[in-house]
C-alpha atoms as a PDB file:
ATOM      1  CA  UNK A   1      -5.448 187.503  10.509  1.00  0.00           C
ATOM      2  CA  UNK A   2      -4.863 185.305   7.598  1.00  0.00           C
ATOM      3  CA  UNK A   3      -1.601 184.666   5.789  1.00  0.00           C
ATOM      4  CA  UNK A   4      -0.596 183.820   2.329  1.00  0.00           C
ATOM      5  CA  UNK A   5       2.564 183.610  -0.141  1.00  0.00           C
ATOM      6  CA  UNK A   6       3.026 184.971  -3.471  1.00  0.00           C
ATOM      7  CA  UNK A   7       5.237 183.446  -6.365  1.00  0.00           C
ATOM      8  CA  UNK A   8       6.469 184.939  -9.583  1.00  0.00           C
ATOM      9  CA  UNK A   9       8.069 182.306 -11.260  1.00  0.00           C
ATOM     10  CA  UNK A  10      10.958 183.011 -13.528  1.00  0.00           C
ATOM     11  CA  UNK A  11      13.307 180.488 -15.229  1.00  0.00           C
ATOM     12  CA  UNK A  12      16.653 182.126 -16.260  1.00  0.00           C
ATOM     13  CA  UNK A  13      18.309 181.909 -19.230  1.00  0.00           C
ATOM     14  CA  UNK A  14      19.117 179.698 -20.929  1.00  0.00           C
ATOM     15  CA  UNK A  15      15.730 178.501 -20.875  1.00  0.00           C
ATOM     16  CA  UNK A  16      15.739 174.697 -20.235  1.00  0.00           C
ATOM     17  CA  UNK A  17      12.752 172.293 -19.758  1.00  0.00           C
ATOM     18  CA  UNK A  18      14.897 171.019 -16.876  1.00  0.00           C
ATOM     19  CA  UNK A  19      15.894 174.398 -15.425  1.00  0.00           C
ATOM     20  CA  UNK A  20      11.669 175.000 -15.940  1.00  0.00           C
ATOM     21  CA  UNK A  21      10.557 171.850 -13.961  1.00  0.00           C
ATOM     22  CA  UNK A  22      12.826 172.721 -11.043  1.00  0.00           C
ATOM     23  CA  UNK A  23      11.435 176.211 -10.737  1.00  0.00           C
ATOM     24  CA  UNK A  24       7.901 174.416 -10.071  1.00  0.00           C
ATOM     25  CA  UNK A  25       9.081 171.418  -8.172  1.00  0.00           C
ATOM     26  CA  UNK A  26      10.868 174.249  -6.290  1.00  0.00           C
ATOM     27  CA  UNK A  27       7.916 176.198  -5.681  1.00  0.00           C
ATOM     28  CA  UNK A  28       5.866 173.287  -4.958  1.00  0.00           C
ATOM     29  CA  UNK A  29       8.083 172.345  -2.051  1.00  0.00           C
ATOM     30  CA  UNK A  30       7.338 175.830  -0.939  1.00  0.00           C
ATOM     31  CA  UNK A  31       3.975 175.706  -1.066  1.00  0.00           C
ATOM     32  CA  UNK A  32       3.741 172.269   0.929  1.00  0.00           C
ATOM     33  CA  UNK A  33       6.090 173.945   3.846  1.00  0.00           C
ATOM     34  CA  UNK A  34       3.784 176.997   3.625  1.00  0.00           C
ATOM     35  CA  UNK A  35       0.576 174.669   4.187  1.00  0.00           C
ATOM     36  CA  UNK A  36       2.837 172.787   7.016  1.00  0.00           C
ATOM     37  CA  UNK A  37       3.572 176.346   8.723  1.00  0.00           C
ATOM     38  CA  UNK A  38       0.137 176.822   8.993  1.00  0.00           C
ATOM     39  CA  UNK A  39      -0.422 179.355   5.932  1.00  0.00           C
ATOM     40  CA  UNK A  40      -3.915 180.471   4.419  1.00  0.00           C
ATOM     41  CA  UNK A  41      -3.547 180.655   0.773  1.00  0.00           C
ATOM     42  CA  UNK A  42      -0.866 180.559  -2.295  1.00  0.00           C
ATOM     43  CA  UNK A  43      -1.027 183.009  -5.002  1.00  0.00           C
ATOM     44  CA  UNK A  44       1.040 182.733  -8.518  1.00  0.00           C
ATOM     45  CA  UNK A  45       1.444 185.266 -11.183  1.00  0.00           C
ATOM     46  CA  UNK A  46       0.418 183.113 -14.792  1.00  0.00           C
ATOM     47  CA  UNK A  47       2.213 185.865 -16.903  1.00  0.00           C
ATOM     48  CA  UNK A  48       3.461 183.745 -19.481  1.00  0.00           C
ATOM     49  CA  UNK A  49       5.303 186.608 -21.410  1.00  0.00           C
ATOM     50  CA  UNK A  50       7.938 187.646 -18.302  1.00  0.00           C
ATOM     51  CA  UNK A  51      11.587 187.436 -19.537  1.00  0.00           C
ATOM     52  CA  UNK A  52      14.443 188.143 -17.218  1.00  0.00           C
END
Protein backbone atom coordinates (compact mmCIF):
# COMPACT_ATOMS: atom_id res chain seq x y z
CA UNK A 1 0.00 0.00 0.00
CA UNK A 2 1.17 3.37 -0.94
CA UNK A 3 0.75 6.60 0.99
CA UNK A 4 0.42 10.19 0.14
CA UNK A 5 -0.58 13.77 1.65
CA UNK A 6 -2.87 16.29 0.40
CA UNK A 7 -2.59 20.20 0.87
CA UNK A 8 -5.10 22.94 0.35
CA UNK A 9 -3.33 25.92 0.89
CA UNK A 10 -5.10 28.91 2.27
CA UNK A 11 -3.56 32.23 3.46
CA UNK A 12 -5.93 34.13 5.86
CA UNK A 13 -6.82 37.41 5.82
CA UNK A 14 -5.33 39.90 5.67
CA UNK A 15 -3.65 38.65 2.75
CA UNK A 16 0.13 39.35 3.07
CA UNK A 17 3.02 38.33 0.71
CA UNK A 18 4.69 37.38 4.00
CA UNK A 19 1.74 35.57 5.60
CA UNK A 20 1.70 33.81 1.68
CA UNK A 21 5.41 32.68 1.69
CA UNK A 22 5.04 31.07 5.11
CA UNK A 23 2.05 29.04 4.06
CA UNK A 24 4.49 27.41 1.32
CA UNK A 25 7.68 27.37 3.29
CA UNK A 26 5.24 25.75 5.78
CA UNK A 27 4.04 23.23 3.52
CA UNK A 28 7.32 22.61 2.10
CA UNK A 29 8.68 21.57 5.47
CA UNK A 30 5.81 19.19 5.38
CA UNK A 31 6.42 17.75 2.40
CA UNK A 32 10.27 17.11 3.18
CA UNK A 33 9.13 15.28 6.67
CA UNK A 34 6.55 13.39 4.57
CA UNK A 35 9.42 12.17 2.06
CA UNK A 36 11.63 11.52 5.42
CA UNK A 37 8.63 9.31 6.92
CA UNK A 38 8.80 7.32 4.07
CA UNK A 39 5.63 8.75 2.07
CA UNK A 40 4.70 7.99 -1.71
CA UNK A 41 3.45 11.10 -3.20
CA UNK A 42 2.25 14.91 -2.40
CA UNK A 43 -0.80 16.27 -3.89
CA UNK A 44 -1.85 20.22 -3.84
CA UNK A 45 -5.06 21.78 -4.81
CA UNK A 46 -3.87 24.95 -7.50
CA UNK A 47 -7.36 26.64 -6.99
CA UNK A 48 -6.27 30.03 -7.19
CA UNK A 49 -9.82 31.56 -6.54
CA UNK A 50 -10.34 29.92 -2.71
CA UNK A 51 -11.07 32.72 -0.16
CA UNK A 52 -11.54 31.93 3.47
Amino acid sequence: MRFGIFFELSVPRPFSREIERQVYLNALAQCRLADELGFDHVWENSARTITH
